[in-house]
Protein backbone atom coordinates (compact mmCIF):
# COMPACT_ATOMS: atom_id res chain seq x y z
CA UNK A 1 20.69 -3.18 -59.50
CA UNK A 2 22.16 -1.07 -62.64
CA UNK A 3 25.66 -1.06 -63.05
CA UNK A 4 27.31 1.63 -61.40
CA UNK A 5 24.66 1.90 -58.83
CA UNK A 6 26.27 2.30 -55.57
CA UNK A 7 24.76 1.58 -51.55
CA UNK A 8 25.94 3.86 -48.99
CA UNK A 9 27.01 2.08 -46.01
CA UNK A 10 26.95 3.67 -42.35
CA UNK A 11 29.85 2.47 -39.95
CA UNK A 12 29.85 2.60 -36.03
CA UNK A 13 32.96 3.52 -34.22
CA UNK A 14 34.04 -0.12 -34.33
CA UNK A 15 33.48 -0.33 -38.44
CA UNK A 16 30.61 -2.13 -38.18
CA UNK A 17 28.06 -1.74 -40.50
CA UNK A 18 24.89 -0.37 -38.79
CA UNK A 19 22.08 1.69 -41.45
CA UNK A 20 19.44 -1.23 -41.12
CA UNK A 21 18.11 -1.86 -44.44
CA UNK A 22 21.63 -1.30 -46.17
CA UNK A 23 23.14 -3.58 -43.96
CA UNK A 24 20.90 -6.12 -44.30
CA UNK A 25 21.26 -6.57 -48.34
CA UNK A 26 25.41 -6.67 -47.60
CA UNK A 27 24.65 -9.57 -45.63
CA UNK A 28 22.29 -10.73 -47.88
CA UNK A 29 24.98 -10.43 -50.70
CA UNK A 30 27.67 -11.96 -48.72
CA UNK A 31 25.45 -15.04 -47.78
CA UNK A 32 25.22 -15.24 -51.35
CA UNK A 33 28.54 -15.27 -52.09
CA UNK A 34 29.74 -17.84 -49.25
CA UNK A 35 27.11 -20.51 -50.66
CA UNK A 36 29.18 -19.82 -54.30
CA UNK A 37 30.93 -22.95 -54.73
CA UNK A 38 33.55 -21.34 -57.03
CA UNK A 39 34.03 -17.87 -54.70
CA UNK A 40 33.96 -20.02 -51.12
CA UNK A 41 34.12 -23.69 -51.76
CA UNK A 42 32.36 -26.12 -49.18
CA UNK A 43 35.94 -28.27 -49.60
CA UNK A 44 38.54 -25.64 -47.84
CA UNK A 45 38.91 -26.22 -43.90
CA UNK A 46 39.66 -22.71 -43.61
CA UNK A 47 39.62 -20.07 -45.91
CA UNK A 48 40.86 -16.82 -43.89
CA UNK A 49 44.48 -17.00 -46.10
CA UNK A 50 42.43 -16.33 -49.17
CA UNK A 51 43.02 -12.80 -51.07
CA UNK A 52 39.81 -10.45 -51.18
CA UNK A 53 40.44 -6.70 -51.95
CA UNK A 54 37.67 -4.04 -50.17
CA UNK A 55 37.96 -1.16 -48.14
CA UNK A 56 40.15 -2.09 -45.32
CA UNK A 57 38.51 -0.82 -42.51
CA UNK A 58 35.70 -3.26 -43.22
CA UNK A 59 38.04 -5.39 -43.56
CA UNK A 60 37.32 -7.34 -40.33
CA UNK A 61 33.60 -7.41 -40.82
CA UNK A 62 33.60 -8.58 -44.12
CA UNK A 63 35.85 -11.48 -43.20
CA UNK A 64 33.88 -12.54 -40.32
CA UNK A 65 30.22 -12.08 -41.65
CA UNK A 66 31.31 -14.30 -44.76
CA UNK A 67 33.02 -17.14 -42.44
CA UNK A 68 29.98 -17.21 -40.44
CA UNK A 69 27.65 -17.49 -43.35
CA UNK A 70 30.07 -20.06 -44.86
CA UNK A 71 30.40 -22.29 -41.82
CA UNK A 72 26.50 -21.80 -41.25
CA UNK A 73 26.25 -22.92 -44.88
CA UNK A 74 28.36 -26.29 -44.35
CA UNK A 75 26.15 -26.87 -41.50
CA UNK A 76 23.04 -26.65 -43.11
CA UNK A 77 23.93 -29.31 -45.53
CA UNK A 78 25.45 -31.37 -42.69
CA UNK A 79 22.21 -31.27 -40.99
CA UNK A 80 20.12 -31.89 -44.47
CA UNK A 81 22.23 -34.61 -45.88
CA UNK A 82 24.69 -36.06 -43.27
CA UNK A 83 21.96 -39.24 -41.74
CA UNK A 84 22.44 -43.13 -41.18
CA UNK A 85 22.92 -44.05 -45.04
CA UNK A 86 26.06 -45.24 -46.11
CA UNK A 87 28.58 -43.27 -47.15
CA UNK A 88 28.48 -44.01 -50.52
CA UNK A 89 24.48 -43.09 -51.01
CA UNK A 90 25.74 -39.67 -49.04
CA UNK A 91 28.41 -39.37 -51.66
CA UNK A 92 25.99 -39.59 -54.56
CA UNK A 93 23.45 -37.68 -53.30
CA UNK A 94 24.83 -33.66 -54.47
CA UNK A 95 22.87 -31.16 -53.38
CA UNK A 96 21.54 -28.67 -55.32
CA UNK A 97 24.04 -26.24 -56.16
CA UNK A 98 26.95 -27.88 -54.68
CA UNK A 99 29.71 -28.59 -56.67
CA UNK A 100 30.33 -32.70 -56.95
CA UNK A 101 33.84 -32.46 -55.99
CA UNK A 102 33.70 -30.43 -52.91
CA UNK A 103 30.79 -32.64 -52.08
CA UNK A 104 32.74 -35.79 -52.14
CA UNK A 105 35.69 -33.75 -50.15
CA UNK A 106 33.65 -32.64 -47.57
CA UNK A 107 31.92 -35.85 -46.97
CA UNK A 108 35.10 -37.48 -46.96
CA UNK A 109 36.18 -35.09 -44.00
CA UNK A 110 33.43 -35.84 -42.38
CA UNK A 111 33.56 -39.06 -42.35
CA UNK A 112 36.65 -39.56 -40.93
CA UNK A 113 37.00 -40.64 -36.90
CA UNK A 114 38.79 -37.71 -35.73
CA UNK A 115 35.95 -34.94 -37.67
CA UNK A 116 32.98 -37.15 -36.21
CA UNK A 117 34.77 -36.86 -32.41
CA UNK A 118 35.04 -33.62 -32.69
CA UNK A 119 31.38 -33.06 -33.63
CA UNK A 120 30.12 -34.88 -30.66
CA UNK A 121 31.91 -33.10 -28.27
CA UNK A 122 30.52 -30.08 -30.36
CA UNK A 123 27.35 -31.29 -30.37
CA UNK A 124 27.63 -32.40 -26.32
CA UNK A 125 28.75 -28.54 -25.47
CA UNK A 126 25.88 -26.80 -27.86
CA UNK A 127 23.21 -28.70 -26.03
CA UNK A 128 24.81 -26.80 -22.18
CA UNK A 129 24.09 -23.73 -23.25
CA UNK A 130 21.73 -21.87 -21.33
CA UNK A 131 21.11 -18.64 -23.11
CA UNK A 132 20.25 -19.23 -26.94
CA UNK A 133 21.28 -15.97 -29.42
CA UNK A 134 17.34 -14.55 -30.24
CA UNK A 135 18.34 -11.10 -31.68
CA UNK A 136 17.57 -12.26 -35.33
CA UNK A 137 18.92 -10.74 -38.21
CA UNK A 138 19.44 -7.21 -36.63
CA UNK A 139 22.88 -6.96 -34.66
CA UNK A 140 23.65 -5.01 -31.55
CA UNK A 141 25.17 -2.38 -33.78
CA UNK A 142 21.64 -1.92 -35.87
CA UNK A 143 19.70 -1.50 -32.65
CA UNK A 144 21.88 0.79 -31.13
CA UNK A 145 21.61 3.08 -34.25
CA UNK A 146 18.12 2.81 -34.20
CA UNK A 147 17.32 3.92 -30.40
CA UNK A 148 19.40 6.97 -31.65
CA UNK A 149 23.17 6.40 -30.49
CA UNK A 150 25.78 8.73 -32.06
CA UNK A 151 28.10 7.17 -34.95
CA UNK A 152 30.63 8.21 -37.61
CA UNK A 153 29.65 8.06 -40.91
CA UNK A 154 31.33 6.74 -44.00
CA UNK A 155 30.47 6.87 -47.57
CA UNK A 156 31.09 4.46 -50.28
């Protein structure tokens, strides 16, 4: 986009962002940014503590939205890399645009007893679910706005 340019985002009553195709590329952005190894690195347990500055009614959203994306981000490489080789051949094998050292952190936290017990009672609880999240990439919030519900409106 050209510097300066700015996208006006719609808020519900709950400050959740809810204009469809504007929402979309602020979660687009922020997926970006929590797969940025120096902006959300893979090698934090929890990053909540972490100074941002935005608007801070959005506050929540934004917080949540980029945890979500981040843990969904460590999972994908879990599921891509994390198999029956040893350790070591894990710990050599960086994926693309992952940063070496929070690749050797996280598979080090991983690997440990008490990390691998927790995912298979994870793992055990996923598979008893009975009614799988199908909505896609438009929330509650989006839909609503679309079948005409009233919101308040917000410009930035």
């Amino acid at each position: 986009m050209p510097p300066g340019t700015r996208i006006h985002i719609e808020l519900n009553e709950n400050n959740i962002p809810c204009n469809i195709p504007e929402s979309i590329l602020l979660g687009t952005y922020l997926g970006v940014v929590a797969r940025d190894s120096v902006l959300a690195p893979i090698s934090f347990p929890d990053w909540r503590n972490k100074k941002f500055e935005f608007p801070s009614h959005m506050r929540q959203w934004i917080l949540q939205s980029l945890g979500v994306k981040w843990r969904n981000y460590k999972t994908t490489l879990k599921a891509e890399h994390w198999d029956s080789r040893r350790i070591q051949e894990i710990l050599e094998t960086v994926p693309a645009g992952v940063d070496q050292l929070q690749w050797c952190q996280l598979v080090n936290k991983w690997s440990k007893p008490e990390d691998q017990e927790r995912a298979a009672k994870n793992s055990a609880n996923a598979k008893k679910q009975t009614c799988p999240h199908t909505m896609g990439r438009v929330s509650s919030v989006r839909r609503e706005k679309r079948n005409g519900m009233e919101l308040n409106i917000y410009n930035y």
